[in-house]
PDB file of N, CA and C in Angstrom:
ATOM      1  N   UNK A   1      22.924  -3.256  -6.539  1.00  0.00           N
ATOM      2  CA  UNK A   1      23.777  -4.357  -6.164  1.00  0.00           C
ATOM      3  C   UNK A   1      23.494  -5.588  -7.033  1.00  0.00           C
ATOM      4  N   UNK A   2      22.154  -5.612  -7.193  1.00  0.00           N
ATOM      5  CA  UNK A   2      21.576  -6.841  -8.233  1.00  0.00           C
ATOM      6  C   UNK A   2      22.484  -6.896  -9.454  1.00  0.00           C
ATOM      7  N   UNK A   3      22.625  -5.927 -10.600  1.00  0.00           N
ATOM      8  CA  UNK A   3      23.536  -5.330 -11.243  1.00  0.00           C
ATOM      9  C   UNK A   3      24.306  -5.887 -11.828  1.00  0.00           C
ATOM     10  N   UNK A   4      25.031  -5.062 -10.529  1.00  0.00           N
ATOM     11  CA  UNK A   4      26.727  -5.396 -10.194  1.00  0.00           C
ATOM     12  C   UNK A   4      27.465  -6.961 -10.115  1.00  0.00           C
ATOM     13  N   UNK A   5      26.208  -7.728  -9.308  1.00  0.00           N
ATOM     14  CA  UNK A   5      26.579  -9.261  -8.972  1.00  0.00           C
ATOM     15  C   UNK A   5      26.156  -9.877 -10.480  1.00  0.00           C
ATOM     16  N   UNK A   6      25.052  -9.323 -11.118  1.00  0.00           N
ATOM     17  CA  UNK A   6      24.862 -10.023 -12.756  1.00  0.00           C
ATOM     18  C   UNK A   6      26.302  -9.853 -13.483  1.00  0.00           C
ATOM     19  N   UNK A   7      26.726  -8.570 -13.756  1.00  0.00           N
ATOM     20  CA  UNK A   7      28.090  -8.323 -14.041  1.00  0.00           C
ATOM     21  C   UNK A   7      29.223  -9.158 -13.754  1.00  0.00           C
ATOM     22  N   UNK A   8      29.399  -9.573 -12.590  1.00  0.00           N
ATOM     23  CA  UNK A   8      30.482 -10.440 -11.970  1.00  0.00           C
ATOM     24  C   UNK A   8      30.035 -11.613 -12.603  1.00  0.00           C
ATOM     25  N   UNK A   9      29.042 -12.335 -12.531  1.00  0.00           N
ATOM     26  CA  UNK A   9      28.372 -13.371 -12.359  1.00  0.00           C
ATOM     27  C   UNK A   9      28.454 -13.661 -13.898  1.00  0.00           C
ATOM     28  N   UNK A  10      28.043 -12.866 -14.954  1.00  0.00           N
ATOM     29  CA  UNK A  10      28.144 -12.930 -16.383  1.00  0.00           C
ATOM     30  C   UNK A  10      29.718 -13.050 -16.716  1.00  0.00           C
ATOM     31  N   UNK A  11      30.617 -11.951 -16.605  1.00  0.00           N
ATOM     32  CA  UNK A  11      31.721 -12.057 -16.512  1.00  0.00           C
ATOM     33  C   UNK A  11      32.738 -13.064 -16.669  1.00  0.00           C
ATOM     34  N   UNK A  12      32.119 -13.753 -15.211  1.00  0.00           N
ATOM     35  CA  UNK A  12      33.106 -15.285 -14.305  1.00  0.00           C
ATOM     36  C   UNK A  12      33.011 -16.057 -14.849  1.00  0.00           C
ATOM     37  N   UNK A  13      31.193 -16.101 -16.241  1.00  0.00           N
ATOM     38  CA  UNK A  13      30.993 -17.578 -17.037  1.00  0.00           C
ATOM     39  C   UNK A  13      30.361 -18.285 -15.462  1.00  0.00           C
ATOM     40  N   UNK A  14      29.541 -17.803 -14.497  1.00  0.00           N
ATOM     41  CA  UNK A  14      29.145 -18.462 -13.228  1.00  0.00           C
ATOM     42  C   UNK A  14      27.627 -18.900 -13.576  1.00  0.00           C
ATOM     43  N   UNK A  15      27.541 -20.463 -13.118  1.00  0.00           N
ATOM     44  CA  UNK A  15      26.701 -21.645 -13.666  1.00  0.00           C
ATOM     45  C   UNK A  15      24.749 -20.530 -13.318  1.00  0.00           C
ATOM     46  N   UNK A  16      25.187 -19.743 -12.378  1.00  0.00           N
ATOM     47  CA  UNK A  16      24.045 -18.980 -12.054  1.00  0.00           C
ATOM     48  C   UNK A  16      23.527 -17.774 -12.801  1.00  0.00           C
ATOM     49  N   UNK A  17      24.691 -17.726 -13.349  1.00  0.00           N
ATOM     50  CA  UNK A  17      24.346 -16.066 -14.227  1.00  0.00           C
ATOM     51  C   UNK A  17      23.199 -15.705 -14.933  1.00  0.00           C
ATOM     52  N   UNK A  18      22.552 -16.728 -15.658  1.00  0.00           N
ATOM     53  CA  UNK A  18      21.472 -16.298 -16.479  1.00  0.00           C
ATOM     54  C   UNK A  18      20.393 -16.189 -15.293  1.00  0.00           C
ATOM     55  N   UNK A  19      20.331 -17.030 -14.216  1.00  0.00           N
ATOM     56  CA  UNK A  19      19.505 -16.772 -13.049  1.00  0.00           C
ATOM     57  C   UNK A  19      19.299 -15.691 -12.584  1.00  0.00           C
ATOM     58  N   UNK A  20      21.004 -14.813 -11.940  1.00  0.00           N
ATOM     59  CA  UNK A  20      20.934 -13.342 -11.844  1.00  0.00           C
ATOM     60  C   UNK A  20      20.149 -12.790 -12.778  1.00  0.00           C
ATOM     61  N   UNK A  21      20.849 -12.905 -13.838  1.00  0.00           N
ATOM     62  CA  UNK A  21      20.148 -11.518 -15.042  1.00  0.00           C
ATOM     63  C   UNK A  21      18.860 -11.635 -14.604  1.00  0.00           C
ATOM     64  N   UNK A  22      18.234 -12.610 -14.987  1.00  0.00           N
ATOM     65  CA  UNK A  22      16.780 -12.525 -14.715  1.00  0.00           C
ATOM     66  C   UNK A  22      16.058 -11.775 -13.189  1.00  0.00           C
ATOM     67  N   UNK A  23      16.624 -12.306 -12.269  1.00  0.00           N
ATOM     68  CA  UNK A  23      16.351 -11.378 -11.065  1.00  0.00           C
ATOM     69  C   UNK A  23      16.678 -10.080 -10.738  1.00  0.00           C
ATOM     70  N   UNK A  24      17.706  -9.782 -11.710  1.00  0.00           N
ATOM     71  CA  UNK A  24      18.206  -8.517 -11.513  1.00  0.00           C
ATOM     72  C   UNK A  24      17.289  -7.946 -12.649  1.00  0.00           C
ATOM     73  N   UNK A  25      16.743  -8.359 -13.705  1.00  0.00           N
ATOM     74  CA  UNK A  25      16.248  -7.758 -14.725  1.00  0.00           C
ATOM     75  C   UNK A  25      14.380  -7.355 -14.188  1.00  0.00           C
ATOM     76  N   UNK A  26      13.901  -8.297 -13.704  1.00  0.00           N
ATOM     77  CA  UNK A  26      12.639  -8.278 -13.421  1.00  0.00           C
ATOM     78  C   UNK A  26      12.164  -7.476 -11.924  1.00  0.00           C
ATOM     79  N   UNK A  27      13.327  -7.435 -10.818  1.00  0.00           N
ATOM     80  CA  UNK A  27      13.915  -6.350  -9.698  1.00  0.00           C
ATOM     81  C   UNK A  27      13.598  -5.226 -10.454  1.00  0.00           C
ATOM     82  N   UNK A  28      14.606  -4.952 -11.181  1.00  0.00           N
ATOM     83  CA  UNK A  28      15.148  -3.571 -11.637  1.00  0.00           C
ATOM     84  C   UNK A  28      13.406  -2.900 -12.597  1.00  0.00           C
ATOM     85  N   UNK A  29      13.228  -3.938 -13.314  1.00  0.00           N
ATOM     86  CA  UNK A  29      11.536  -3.648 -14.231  1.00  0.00           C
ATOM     87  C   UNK A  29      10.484  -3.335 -13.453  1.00  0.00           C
ATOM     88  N   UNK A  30      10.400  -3.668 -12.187  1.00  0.00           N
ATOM     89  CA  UNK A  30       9.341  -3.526 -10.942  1.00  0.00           C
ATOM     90  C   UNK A  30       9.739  -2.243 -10.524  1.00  0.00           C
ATOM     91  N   UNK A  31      11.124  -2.102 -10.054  1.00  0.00           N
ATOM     92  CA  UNK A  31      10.740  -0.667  -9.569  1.00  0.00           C
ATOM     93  C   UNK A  31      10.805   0.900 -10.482  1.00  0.00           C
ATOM     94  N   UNK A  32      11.682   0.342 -11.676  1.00  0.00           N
ATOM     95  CA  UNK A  32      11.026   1.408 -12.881  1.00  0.00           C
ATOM     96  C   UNK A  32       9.701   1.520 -13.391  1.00  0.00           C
ATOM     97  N   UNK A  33       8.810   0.424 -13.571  1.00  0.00           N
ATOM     98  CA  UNK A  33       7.324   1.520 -13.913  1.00  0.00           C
ATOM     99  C   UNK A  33       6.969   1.605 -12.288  1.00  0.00           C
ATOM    100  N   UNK A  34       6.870   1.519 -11.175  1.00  0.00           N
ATOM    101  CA  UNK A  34       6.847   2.060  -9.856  1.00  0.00           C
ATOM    102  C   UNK A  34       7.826   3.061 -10.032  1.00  0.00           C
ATOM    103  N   UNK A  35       8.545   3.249 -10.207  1.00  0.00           N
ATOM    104  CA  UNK A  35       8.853   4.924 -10.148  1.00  0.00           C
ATOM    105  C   UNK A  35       8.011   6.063 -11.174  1.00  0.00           C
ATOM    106  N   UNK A  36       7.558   5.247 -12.467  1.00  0.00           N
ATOM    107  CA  UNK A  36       6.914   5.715 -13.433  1.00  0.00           C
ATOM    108  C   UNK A  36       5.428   6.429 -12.786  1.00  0.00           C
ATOM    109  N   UNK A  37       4.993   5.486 -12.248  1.00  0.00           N
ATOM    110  CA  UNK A  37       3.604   6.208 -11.247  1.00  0.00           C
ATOM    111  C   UNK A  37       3.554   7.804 -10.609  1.00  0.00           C
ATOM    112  N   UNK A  38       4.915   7.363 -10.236  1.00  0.00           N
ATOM    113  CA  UNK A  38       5.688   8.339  -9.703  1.00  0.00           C
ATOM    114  C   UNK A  38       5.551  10.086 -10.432  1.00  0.00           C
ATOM    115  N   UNK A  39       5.424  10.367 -11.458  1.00  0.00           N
ATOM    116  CA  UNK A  39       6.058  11.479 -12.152  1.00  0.00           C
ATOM    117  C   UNK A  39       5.353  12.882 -12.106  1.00  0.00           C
ATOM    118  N   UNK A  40       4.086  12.591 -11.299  1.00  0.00           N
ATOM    119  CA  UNK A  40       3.351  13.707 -10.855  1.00  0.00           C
ATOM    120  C   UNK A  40       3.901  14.290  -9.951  1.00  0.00           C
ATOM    121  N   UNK A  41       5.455  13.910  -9.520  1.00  0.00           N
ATOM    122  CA  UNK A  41       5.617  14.676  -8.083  1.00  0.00           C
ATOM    123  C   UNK A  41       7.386  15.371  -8.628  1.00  0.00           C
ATOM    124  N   UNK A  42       7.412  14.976 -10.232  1.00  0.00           N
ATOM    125  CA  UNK A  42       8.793  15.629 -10.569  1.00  0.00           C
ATOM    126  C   UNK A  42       8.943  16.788 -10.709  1.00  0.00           C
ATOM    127  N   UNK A  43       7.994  17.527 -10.829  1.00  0.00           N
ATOM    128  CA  UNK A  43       8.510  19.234 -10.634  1.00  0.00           C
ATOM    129  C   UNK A  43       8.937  19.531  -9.483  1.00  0.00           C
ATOM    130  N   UNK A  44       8.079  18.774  -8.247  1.00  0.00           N
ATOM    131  CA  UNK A  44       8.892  18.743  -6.732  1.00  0.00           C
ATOM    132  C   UNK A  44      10.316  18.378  -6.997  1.00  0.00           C
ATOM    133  N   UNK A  45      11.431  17.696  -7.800  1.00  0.00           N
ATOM    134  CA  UNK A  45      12.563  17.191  -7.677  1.00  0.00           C
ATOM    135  C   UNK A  45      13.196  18.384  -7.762  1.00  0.00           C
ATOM    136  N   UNK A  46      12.758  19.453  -8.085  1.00  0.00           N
ATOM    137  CA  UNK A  46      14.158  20.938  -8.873  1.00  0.00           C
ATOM    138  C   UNK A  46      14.716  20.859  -9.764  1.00  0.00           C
ATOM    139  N   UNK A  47      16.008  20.440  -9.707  1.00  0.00           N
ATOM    140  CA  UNK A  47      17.040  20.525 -10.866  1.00  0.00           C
ATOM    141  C   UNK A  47      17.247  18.510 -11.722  1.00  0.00           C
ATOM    142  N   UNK A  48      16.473  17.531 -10.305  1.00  0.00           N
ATOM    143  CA  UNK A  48      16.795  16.208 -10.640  1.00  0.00           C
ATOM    144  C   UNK A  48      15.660  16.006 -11.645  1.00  0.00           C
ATOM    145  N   UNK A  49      14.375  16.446 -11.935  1.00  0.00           N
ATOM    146  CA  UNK A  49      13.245  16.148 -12.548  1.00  0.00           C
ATOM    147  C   UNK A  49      13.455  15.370 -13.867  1.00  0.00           C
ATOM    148  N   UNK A  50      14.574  15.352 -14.560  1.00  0.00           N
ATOM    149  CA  UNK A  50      15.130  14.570 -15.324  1.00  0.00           C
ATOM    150  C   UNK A  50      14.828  13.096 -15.329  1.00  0.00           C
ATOM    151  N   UNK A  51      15.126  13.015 -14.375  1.00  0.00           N
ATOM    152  CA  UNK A  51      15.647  11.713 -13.486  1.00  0.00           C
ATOM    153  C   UNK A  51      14.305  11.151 -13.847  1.00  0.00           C
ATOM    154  N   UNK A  52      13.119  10.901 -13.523  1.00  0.00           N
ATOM    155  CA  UNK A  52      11.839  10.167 -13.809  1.00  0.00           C
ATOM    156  C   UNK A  52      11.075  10.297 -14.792  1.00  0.00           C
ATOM    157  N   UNK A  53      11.371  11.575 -15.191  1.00  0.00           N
ATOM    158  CA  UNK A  53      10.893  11.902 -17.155  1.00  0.00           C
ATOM    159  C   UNK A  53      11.749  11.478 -18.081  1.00  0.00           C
ATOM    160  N   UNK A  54      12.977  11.182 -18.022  1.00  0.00           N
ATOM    161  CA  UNK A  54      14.151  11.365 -19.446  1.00  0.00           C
ATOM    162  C   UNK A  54      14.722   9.102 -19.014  1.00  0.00           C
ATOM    163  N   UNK A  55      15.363   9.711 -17.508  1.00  0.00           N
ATOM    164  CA  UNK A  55      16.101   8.539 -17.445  1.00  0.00           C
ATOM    165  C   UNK A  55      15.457   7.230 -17.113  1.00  0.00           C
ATOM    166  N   UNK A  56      14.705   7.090 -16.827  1.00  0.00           N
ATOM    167  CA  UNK A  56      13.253   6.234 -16.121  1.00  0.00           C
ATOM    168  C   UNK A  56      13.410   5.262 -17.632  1.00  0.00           C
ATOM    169  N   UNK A  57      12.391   6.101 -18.704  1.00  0.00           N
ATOM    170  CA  UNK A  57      11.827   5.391 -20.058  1.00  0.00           C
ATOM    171  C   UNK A  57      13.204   4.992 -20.499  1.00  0.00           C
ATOM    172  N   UNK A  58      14.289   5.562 -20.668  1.00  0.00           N
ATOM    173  CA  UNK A  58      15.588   5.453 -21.290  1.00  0.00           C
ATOM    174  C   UNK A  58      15.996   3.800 -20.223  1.00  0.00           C
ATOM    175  N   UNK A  59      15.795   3.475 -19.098  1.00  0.00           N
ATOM    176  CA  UNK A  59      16.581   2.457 -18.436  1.00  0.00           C
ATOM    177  C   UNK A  59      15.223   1.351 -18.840  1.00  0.00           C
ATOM    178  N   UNK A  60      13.852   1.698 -19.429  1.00  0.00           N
ATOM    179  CA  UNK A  60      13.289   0.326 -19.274  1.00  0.00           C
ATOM    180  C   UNK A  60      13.297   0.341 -20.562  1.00  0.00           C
ATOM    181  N   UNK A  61      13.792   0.476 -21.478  1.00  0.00           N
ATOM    182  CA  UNK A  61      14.379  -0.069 -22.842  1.00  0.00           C
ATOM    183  C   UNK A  61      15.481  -0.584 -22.950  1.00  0.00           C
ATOM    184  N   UNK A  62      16.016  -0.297 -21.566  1.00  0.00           N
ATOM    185  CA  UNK A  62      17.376  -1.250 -21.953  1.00  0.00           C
ATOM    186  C   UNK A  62      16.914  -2.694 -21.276  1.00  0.00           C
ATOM    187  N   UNK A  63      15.682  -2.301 -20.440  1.00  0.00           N
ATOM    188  CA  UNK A  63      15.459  -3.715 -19.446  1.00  0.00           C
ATOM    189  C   UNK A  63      14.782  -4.495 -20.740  1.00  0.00           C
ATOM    190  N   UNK A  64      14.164  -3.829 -21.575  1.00  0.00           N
ATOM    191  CA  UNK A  64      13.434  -4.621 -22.519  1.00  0.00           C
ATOM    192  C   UNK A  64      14.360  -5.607 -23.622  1.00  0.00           C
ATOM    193  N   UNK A  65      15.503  -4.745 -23.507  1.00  0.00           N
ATOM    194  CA  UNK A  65      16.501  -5.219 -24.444  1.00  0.00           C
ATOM    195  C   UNK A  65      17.055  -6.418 -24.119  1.00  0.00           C
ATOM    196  N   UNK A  66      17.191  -6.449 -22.566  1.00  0.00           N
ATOM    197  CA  UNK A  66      18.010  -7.784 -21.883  1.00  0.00           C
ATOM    198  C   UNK A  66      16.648  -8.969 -21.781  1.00  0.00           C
ATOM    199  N   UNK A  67      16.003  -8.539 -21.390  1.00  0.00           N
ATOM    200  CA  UNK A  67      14.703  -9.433 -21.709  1.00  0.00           C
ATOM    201  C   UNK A  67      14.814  -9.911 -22.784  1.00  0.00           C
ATOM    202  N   UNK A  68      15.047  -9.654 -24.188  1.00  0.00           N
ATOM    203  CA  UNK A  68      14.761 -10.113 -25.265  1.00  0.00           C
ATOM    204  C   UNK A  68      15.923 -10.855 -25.601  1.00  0.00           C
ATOM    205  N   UNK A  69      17.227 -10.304 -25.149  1.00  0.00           N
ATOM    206  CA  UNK A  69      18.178 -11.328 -24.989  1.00  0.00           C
ATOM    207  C   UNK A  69      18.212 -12.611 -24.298  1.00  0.00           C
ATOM    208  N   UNK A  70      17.947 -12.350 -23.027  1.00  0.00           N
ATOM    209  CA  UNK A  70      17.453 -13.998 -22.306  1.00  0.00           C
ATOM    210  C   UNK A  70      16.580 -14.718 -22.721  1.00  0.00           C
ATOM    211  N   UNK A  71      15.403 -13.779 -23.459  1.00  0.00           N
ATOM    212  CA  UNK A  71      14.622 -15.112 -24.074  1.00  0.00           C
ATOM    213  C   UNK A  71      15.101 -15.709 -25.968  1.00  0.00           C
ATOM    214  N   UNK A  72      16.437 -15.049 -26.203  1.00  0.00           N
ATOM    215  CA  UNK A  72      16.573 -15.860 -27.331  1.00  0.00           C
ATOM    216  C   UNK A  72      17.476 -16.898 -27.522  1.00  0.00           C
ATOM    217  N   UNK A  73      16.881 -17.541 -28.486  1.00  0.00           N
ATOM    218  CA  UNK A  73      17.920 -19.080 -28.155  1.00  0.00           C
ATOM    219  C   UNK A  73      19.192 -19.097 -27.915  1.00  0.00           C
TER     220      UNK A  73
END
């Protein structure tokens, strides 16, 4: 939902937006390496095991990416 409201919020040109990103960016960074802890239990997933080995590292490079965007001038 964090996201979604950065999206709108970026979008609209809304006086808060860079605020979102950031909460939505540093949200979203907390619970990806907390899921990362996580990966001793992905052979338990079955067919999703993907999901915390492949897509996990793949979404905190994009968090790294927006990070590096908000912090440039």
């Amino acid at each position: 939902m964090l996201a979604l409201l950065a999206i709108v919020a970026l979008r609209s040109r809304w006086r808060a937006a860079p605020a979102l990103t950031w909460v939505f960016n540093i949200v979203g960074s907390v619970d990806l390496v907390n899921a990362l802890r996580h990966t001793d239990v992905a052979p338990l997933f079955g067919a999703a095991w993907y999901i915390p080995t492949m897509l996990v590292p793949l979404l905190l490079v994009t968090h790294f990416m927006i990070f590096r965007r908000l912090l440039a001038p």
